[in-house]
PDB file of N, CA and C in Angstrom:
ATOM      1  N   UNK A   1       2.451 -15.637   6.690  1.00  0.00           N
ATOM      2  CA  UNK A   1       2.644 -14.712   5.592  1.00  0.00           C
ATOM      3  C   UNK A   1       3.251 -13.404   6.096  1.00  0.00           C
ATOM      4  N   UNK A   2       3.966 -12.912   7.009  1.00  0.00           N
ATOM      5  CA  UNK A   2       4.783 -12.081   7.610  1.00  0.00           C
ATOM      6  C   UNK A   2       5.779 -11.603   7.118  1.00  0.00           C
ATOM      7  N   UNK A   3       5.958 -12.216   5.997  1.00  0.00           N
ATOM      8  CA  UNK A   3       7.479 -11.999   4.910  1.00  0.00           C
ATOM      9  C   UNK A   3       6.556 -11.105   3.727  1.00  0.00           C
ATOM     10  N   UNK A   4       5.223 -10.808   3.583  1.00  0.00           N
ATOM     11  CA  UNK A   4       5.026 -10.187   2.214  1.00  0.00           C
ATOM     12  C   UNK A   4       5.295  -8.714   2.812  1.00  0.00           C
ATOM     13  N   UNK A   5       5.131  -7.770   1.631  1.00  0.00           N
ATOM     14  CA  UNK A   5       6.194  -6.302   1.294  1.00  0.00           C
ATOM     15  C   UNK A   5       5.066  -5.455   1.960  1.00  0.00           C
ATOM     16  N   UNK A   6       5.046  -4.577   2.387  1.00  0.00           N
ATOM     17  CA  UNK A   6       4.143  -3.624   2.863  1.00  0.00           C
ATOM     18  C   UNK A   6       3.725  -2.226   1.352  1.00  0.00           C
ATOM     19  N   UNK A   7       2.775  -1.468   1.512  1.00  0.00           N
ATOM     20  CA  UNK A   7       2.308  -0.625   0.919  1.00  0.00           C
ATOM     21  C   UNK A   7       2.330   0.710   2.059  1.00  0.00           C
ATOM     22  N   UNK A   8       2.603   1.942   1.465  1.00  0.00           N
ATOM     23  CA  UNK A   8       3.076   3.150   2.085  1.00  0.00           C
ATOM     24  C   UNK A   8       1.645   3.026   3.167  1.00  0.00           C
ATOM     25  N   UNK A   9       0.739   2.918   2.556  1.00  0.00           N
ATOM     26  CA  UNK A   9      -0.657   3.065   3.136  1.00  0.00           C
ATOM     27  C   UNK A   9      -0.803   1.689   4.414  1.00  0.00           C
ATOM     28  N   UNK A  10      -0.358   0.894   4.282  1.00  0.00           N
ATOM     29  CA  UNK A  10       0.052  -0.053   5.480  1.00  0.00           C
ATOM     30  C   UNK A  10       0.902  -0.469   6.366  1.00  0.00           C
ATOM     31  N   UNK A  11       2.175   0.361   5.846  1.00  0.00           N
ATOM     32  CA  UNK A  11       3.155   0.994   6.894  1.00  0.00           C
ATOM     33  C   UNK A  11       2.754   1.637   7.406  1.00  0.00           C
ATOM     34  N   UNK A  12       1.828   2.896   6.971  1.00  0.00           N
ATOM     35  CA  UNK A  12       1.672   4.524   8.260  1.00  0.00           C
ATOM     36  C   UNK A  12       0.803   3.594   9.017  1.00  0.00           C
ATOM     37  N   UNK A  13      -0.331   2.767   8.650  1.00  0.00           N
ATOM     38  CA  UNK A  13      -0.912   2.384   9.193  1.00  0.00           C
ATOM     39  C   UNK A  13      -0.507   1.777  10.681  1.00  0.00           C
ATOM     40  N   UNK A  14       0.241   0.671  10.224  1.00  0.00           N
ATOM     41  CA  UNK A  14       1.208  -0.194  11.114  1.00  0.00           C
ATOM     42  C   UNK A  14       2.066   1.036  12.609  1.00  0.00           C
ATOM     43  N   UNK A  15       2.743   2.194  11.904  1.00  0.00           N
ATOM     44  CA  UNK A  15       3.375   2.525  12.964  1.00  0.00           C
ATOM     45  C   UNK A  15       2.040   4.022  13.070  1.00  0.00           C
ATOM     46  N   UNK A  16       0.966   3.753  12.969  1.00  0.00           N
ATOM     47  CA  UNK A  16       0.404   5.140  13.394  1.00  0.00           C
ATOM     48  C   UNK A  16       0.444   6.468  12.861  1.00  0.00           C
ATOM     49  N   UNK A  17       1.100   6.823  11.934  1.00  0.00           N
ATOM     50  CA  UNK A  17       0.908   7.968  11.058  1.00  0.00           C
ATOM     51  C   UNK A  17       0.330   8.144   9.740  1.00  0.00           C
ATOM     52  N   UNK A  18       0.671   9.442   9.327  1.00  0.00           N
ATOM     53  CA  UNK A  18      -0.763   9.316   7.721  1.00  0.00           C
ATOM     54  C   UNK A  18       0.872   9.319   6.917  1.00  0.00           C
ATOM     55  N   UNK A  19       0.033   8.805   5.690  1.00  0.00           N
ATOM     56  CA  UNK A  19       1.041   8.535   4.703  1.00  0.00           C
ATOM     57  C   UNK A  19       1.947   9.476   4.150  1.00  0.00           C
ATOM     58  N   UNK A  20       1.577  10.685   4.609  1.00  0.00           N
ATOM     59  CA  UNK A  20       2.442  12.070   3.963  1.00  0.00           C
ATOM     60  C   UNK A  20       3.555  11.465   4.776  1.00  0.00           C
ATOM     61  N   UNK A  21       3.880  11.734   6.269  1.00  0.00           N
ATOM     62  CA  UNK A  21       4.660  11.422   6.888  1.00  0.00           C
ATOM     63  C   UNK A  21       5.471  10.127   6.330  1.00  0.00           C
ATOM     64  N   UNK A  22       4.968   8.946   5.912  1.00  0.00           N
ATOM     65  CA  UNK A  22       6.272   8.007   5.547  1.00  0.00           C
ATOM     66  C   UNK A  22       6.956   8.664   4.123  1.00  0.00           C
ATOM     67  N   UNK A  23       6.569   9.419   3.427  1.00  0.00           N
ATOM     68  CA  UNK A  23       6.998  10.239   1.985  1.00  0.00           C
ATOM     69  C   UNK A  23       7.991  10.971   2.687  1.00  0.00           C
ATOM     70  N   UNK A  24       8.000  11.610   3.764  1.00  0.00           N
ATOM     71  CA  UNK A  24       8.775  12.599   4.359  1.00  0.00           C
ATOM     72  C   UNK A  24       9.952  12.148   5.285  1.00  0.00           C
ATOM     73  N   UNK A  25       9.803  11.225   6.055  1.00  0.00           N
ATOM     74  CA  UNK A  25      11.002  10.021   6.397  1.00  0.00           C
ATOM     75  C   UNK A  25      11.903   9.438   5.605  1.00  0.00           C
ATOM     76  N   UNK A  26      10.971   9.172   3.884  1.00  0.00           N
ATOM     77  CA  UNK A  26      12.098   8.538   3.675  1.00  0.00           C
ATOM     78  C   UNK A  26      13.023   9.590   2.778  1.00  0.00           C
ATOM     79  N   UNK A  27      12.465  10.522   2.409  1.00  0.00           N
ATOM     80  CA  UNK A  27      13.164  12.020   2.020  1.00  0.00           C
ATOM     81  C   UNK A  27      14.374  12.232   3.058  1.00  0.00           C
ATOM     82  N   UNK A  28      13.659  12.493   4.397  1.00  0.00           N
ATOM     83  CA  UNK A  28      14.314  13.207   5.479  1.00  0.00           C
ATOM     84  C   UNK A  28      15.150  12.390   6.312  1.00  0.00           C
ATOM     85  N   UNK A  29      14.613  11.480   6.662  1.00  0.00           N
ATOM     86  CA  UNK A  29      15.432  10.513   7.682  1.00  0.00           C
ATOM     87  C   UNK A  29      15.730   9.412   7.385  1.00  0.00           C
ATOM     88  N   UNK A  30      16.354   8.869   5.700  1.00  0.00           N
ATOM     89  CA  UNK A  30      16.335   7.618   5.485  1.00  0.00           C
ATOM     90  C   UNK A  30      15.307   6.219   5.646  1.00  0.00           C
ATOM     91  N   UNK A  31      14.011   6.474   5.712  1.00  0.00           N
ATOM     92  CA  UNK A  31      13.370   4.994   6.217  1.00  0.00           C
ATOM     93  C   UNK A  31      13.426   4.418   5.305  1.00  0.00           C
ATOM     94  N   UNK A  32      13.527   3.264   5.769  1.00  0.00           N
ATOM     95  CA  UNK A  32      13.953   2.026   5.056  1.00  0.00           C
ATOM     96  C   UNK A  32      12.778   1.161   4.153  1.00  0.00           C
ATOM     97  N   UNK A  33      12.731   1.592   2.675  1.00  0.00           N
ATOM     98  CA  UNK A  33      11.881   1.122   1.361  1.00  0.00           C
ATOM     99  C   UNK A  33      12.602   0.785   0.187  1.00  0.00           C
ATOM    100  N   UNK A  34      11.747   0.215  -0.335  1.00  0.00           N
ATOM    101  CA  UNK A  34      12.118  -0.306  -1.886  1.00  0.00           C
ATOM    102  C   UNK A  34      11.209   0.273  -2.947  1.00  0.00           C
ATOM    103  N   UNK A  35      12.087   1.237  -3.822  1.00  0.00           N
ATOM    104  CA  UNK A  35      10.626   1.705  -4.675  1.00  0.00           C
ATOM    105  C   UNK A  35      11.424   0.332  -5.733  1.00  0.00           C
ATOM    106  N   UNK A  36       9.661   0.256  -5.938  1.00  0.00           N
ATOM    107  CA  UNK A  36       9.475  -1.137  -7.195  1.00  0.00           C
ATOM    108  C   UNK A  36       8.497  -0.224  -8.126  1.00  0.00           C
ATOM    109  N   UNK A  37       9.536   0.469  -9.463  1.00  0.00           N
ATOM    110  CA  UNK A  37       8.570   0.636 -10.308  1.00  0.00           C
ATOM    111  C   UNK A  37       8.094   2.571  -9.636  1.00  0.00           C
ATOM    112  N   UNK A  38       7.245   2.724  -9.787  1.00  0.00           N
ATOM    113  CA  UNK A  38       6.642   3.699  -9.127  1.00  0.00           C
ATOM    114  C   UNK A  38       5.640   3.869  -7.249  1.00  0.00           C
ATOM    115  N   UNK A  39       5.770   2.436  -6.932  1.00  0.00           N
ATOM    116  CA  UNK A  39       5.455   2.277  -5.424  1.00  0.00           C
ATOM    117  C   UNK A  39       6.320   1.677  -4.809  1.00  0.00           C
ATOM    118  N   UNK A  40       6.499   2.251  -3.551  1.00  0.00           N
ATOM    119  CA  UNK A  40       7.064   1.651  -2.264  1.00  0.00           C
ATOM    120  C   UNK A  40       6.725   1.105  -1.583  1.00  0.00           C
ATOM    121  N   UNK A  41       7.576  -0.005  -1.302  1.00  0.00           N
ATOM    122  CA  UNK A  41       7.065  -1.592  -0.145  1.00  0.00           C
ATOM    123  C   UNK A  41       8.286  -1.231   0.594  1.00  0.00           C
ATOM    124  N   UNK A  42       7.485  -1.393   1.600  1.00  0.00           N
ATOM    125  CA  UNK A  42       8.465  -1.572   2.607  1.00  0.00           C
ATOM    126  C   UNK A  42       8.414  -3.204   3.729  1.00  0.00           C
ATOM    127  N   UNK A  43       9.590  -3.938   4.078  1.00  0.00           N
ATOM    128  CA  UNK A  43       9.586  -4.741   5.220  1.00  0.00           C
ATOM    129  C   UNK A  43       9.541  -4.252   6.539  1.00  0.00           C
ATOM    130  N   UNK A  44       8.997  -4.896   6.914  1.00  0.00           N
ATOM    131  CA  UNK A  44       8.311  -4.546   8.324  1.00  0.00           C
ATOM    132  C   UNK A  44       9.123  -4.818   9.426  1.00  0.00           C
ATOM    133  N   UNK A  45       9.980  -5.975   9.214  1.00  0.00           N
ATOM    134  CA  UNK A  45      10.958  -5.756   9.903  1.00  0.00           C
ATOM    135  C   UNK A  45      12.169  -4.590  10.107  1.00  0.00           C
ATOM    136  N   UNK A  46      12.081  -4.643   9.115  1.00  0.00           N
ATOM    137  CA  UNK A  46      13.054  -3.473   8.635  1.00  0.00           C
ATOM    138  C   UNK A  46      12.699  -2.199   8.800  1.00  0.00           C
ATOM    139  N   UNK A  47      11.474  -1.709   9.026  1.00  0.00           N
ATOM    140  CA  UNK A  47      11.125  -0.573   9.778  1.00  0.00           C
ATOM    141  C   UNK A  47      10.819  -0.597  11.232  1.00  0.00           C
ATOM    142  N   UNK A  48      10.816  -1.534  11.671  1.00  0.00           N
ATOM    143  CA  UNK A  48      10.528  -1.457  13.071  1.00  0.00           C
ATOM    144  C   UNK A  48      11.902  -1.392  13.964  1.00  0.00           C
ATOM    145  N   UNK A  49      13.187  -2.412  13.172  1.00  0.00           N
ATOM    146  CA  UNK A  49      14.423  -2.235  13.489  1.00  0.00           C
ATOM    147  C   UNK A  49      14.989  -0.716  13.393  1.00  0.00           C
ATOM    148  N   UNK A  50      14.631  -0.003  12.529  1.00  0.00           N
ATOM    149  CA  UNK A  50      14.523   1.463  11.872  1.00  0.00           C
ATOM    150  C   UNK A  50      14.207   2.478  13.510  1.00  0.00           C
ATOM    151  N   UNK A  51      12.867   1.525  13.511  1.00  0.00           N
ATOM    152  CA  UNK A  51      12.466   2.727  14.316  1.00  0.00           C
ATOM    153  C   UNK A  51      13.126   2.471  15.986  1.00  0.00           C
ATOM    154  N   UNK A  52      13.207   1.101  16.098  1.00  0.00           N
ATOM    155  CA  UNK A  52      13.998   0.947  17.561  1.00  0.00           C
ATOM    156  C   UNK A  52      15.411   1.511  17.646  1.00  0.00           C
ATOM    157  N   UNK A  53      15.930   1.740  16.542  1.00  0.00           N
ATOM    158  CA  UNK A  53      17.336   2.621  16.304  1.00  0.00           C
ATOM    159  C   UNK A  53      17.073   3.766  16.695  1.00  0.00           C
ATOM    160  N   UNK A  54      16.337   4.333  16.622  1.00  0.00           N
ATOM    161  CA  UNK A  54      15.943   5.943  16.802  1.00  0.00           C
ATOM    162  C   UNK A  54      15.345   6.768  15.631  1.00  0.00           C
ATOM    163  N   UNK A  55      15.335   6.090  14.368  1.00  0.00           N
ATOM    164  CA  UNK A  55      15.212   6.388  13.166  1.00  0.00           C
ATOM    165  C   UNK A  55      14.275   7.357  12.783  1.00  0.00           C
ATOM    166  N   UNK A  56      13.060   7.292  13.919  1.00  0.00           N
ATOM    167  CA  UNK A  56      12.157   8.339  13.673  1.00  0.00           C
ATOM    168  C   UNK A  56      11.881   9.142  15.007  1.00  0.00           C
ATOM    169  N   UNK A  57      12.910   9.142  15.713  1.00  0.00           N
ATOM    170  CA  UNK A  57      12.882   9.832  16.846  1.00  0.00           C
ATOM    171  C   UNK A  57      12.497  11.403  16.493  1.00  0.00           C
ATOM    172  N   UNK A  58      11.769  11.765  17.459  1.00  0.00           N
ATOM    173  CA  UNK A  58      12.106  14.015  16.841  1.00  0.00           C
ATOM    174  C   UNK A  58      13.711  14.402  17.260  1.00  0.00           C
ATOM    175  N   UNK A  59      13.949  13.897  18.481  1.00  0.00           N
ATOM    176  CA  UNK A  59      15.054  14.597  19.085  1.00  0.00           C
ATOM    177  C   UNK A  59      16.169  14.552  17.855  1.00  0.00           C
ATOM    178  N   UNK A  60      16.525  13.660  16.978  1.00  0.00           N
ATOM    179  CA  UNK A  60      17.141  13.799  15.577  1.00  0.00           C
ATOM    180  C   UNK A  60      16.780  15.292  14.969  1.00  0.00           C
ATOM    181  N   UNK A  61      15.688  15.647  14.689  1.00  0.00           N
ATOM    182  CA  UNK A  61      15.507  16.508  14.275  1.00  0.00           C
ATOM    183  C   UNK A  61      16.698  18.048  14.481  1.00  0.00           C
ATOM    184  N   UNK A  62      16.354  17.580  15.910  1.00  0.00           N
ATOM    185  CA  UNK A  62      17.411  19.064  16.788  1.00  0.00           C
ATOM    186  C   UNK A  62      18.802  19.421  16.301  1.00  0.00           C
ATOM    187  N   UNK A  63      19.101  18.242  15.488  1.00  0.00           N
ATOM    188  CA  UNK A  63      20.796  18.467  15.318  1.00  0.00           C
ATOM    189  C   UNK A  63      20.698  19.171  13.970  1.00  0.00           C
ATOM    190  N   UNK A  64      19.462  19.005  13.246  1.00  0.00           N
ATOM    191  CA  UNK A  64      19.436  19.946  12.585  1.00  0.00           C
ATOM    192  C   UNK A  64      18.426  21.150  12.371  1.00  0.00           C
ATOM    193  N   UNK A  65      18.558  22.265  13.557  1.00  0.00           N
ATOM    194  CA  UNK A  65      17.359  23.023  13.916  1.00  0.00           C
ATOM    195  C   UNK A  65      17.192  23.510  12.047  1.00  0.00           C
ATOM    196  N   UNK A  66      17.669  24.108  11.273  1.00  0.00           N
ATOM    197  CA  UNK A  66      17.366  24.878  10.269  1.00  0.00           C
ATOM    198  C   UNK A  66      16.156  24.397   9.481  1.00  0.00           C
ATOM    199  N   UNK A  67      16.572  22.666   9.801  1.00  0.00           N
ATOM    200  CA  UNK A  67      15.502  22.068   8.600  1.00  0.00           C
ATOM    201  C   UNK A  67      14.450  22.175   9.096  1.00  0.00           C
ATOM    202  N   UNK A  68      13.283  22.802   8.052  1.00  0.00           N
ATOM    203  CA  UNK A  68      11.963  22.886   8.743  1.00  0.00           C
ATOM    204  C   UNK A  68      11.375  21.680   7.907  1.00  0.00           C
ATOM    205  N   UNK A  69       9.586  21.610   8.687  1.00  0.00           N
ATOM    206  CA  UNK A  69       8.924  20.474   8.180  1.00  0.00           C
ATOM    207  C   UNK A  69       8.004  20.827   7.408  1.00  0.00           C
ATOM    208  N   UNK A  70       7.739  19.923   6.406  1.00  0.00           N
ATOM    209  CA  UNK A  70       6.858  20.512   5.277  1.00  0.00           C
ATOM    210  C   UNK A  70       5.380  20.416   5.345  1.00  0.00           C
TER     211      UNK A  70
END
């Protein structure tokens, strides 16, 4: 069962952060979701490919010093 959709609350889970943070990725740094309706699923593959890209690297951040974090 590795193919079902993830919940925001089992993504942060999955990569270690609280759920504000995946709200703020996918604002800020594109992460990769599907809103269905009023919640977001995300594939798990598809965030982990995300994140081996660099996708949630900080050093991204730097290129844009102005943007601050909320």
């Amino acid at each position: 069962m590795e193919d079902r959709w993830l919940s925001v609350d089992q993504i942060a889970d999955h990569l270690g952060i609280k759920r504000d943070t995946v709200y703020r990725w996918i604002e800020e740094r594109q992460m990769p979701g599907h809103k269905i309706g009023r919640l977001w699923k995300f594939n798990k593959q598809e965030v982990d490919e995300w994140v081996r890209g660099g996708g949630a690297d900080d050093k991204r951040r730097q290129k844009y010093p102005d943007k601050k974090e909320r």
